[in-house]
N, C-alpha and C. Protein backbone atom coordinates (compact mmCIF):
# COMPACT_ATOMS: atom_id res chain seq x y z
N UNK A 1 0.26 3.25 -0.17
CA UNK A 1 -0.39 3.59 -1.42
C UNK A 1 -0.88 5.04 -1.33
N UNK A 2 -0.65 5.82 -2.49
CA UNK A 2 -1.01 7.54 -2.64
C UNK A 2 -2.78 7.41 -2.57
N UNK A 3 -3.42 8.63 -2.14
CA UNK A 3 -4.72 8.62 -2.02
C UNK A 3 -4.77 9.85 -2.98
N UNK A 4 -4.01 10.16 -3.42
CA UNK A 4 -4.11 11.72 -4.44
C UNK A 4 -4.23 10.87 -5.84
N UNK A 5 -5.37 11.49 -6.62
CA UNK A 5 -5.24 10.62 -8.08
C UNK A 5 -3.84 11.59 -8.99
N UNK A 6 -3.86 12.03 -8.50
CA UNK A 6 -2.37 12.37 -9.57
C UNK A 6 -1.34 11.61 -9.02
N UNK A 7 -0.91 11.27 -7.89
CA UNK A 7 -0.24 10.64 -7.63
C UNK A 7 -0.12 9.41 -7.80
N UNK A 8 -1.44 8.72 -7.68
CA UNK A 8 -1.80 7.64 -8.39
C UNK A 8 -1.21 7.33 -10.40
N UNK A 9 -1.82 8.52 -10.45
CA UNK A 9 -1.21 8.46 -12.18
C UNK A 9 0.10 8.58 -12.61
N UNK A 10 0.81 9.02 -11.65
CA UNK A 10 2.76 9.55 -11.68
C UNK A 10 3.04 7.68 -11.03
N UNK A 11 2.32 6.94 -10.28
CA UNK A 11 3.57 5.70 -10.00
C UNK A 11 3.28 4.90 -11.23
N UNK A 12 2.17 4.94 -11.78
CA UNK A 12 1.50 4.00 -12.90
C UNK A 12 2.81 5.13 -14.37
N UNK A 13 2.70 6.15 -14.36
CA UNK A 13 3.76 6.79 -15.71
C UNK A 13 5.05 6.23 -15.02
N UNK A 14 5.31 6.47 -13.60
CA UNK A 14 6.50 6.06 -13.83
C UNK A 14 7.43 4.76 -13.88
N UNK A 15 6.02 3.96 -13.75
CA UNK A 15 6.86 2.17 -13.52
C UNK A 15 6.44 1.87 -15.33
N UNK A 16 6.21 2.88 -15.86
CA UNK A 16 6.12 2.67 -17.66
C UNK A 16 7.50 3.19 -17.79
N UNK A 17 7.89 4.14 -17.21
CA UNK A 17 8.89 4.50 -17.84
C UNK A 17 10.32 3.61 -17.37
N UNK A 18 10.00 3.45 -16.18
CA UNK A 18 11.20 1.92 -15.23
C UNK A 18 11.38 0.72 -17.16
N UNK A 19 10.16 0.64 -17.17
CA UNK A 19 10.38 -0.67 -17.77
C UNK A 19 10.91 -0.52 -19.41
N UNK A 20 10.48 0.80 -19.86
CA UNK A 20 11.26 1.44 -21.17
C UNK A 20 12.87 1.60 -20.56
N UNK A 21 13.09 2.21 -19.70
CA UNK A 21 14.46 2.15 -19.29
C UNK A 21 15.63 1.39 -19.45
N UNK A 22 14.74 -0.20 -18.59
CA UNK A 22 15.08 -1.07 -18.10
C UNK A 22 15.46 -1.99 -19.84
N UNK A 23 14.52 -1.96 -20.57
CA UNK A 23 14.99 -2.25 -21.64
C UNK A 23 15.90 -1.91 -22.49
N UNK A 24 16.04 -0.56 -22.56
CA UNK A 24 17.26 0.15 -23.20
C UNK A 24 18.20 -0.24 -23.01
N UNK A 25 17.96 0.26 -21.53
CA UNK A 25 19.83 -0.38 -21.21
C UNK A 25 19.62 -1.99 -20.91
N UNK A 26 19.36 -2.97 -21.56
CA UNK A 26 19.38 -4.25 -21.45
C UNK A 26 19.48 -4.46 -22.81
N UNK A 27 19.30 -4.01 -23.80
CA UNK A 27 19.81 -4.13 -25.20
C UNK A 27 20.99 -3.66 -25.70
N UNK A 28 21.98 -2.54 -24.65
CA UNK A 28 22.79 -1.25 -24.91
C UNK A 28 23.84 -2.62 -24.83
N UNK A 29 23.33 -2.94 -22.82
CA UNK A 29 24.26 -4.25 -22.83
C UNK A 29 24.69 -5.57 -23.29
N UNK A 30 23.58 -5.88 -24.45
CA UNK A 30 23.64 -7.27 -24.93
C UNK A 30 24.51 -6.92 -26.25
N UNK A 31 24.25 -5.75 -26.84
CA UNK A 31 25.27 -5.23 -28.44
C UNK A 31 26.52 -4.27 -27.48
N UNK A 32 26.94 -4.07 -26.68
CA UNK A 32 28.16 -4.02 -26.06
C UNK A 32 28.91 -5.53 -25.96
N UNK A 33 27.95 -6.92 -25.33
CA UNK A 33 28.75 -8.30 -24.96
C UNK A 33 29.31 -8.36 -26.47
N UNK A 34 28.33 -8.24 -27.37
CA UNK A 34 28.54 -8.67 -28.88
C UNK A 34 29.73 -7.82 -29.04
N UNK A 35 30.11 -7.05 -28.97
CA UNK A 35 31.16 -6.22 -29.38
C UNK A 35 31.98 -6.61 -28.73
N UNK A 36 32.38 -6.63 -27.91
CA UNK A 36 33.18 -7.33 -26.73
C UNK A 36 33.76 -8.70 -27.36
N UNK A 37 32.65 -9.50 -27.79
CA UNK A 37 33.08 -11.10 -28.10
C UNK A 37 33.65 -11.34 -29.66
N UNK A 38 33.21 -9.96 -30.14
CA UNK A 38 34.15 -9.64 -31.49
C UNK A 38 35.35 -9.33 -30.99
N UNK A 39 35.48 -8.43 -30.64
CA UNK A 39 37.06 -8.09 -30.25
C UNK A 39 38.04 -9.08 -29.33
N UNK A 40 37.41 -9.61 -28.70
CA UNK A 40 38.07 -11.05 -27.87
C UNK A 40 38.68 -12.30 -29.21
N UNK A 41 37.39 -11.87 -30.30
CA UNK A 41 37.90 -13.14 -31.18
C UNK A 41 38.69 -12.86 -32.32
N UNK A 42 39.19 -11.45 -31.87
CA UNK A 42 40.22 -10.80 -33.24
C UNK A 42 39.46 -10.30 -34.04
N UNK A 43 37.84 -10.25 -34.02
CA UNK A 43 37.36 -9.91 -35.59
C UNK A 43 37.02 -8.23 -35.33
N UNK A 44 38.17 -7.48 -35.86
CA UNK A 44 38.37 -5.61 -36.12
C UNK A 44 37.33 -5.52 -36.58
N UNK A 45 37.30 -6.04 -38.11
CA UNK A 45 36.15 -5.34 -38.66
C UNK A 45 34.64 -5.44 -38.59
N UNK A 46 34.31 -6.36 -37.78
CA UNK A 46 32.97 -6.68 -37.25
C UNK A 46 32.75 -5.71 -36.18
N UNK A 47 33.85 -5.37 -35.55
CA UNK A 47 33.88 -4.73 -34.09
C UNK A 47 33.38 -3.51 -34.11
N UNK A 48 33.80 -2.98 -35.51
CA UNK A 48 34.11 -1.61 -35.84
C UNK A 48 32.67 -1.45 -36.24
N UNK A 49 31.88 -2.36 -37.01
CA UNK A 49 30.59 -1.88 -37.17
C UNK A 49 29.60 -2.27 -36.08
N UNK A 50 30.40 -3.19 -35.32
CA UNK A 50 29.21 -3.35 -34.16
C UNK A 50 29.16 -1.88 -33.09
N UNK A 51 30.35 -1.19 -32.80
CA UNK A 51 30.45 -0.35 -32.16
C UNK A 51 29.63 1.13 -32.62
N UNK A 52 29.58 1.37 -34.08
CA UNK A 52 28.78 2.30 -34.22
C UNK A 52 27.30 2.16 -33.99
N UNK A 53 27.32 0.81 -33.96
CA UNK A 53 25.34 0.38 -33.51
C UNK A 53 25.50 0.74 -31.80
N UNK A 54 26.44 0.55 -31.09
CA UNK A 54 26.19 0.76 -29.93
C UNK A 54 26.47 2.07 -29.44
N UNK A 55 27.17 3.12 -29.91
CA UNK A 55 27.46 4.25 -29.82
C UNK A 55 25.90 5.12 -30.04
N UNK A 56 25.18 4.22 -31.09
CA UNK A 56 24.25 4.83 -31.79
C UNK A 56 23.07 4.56 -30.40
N UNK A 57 23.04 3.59 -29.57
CA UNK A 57 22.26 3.31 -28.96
C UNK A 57 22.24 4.09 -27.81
N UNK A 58 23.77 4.16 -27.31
CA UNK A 58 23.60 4.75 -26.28
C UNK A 58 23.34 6.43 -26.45
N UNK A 59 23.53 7.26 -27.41
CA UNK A 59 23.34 8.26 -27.97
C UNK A 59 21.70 8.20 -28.05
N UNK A 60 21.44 7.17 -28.50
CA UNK A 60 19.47 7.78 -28.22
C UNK A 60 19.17 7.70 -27.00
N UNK A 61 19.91 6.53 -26.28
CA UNK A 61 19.25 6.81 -24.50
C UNK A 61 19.65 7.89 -23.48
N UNK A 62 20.76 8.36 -24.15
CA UNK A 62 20.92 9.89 -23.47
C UNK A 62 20.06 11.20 -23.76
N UNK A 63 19.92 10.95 -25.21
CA UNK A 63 18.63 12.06 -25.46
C UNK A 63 17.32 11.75 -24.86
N UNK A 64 16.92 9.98 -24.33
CA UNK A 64 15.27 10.31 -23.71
C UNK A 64 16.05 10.38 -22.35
N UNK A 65 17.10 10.57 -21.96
CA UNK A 65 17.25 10.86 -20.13
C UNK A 65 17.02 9.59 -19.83
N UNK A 66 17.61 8.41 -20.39
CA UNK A 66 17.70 7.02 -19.32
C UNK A 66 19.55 6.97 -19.03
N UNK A 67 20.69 7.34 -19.90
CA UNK A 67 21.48 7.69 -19.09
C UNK A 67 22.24 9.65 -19.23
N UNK A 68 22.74 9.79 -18.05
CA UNK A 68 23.33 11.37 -17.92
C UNK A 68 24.41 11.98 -19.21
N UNK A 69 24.42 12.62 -19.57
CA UNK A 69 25.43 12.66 -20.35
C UNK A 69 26.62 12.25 -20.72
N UNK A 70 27.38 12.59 -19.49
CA UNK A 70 28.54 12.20 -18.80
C UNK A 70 28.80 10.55 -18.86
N UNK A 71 27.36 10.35 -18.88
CA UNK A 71 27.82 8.70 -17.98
C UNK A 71 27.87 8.19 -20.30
N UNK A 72 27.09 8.59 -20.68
CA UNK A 72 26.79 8.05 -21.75
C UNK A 72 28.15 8.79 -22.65
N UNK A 73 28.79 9.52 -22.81
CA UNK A 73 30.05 9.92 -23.17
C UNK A 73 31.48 9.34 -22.32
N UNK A 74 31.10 8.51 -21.03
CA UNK A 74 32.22 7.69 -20.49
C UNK A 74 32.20 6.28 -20.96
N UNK A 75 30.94 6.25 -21.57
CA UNK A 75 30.72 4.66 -22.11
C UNK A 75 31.35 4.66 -23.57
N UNK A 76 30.71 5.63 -23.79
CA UNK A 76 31.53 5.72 -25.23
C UNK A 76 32.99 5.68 -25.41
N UNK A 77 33.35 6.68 -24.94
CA UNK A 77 34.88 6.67 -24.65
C UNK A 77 35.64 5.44 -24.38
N UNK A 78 34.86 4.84 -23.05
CA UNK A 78 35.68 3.38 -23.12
C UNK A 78 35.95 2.13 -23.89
N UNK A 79 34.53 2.46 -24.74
CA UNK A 79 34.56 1.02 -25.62
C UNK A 79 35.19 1.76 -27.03
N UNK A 80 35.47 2.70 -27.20
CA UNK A 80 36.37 3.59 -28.19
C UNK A 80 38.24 3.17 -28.10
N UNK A 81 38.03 3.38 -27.04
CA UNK A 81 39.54 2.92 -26.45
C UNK A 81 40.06 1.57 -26.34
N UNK A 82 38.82 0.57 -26.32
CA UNK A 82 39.02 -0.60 -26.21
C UNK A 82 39.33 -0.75 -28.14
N UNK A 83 38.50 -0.64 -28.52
CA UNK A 83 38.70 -0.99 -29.75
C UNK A 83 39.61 -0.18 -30.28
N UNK A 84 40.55 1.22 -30.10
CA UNK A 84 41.79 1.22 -30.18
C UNK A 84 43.23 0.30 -30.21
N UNK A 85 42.84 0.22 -28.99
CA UNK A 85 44.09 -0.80 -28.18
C UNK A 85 43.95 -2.34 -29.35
N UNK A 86 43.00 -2.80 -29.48
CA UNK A 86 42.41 -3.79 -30.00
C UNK A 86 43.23 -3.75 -31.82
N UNK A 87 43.05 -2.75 -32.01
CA UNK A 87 43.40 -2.01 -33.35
C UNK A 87 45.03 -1.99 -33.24
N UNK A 88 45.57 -2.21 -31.84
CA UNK A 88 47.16 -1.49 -32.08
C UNK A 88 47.71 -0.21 -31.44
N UNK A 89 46.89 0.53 -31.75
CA UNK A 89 46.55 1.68 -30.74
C UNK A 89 47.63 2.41 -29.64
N UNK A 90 47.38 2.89 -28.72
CA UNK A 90 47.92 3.29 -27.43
C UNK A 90 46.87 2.67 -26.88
């Protein structure tokens, strides 16, 4: 345990911020399954609007820094591609 009160105050900010995190991306992943279980069941056009809710999500968790850019533009990309292929696609 820290004996410095600032340090004290940085594990208490940062297990607030663990648990905002931890939620984000636990909602990013539950409207990704949903999208997922649209496209498994043939339904395009459900898919298509579920995917802009999740594009939309992961786009706000890259702006508070819960994921890297990169990582949040490879997510995108993939479930873009999925629902391509899904579509007919390449």
């Amino acid at each position: 345990m820290a004996n410095i009160k600032s340090q004290k105050d940085r594990i208490v900010t940062n297990e607030k911020a663990r648990l905002l995190n931890k939620a984000k991306k636990s909602r990013i992943a539950t409207e990704t399954k949903k999208f997922r279980e649209f496209l498994a069941a043939g339904k395009v056009k459900e898919a298509e609007v579920q995917l802009k809710e999740v594009i939309s999500l992961i786009d706000k968790a890259r702006l508070d820094n819960v994921y890297h850019s990169n990582t949040a533009s490879r997510k995108v990309a993939a479930l873009s591609k999925q629902l391509s292929t899904a579509k007919g696609g390449k």
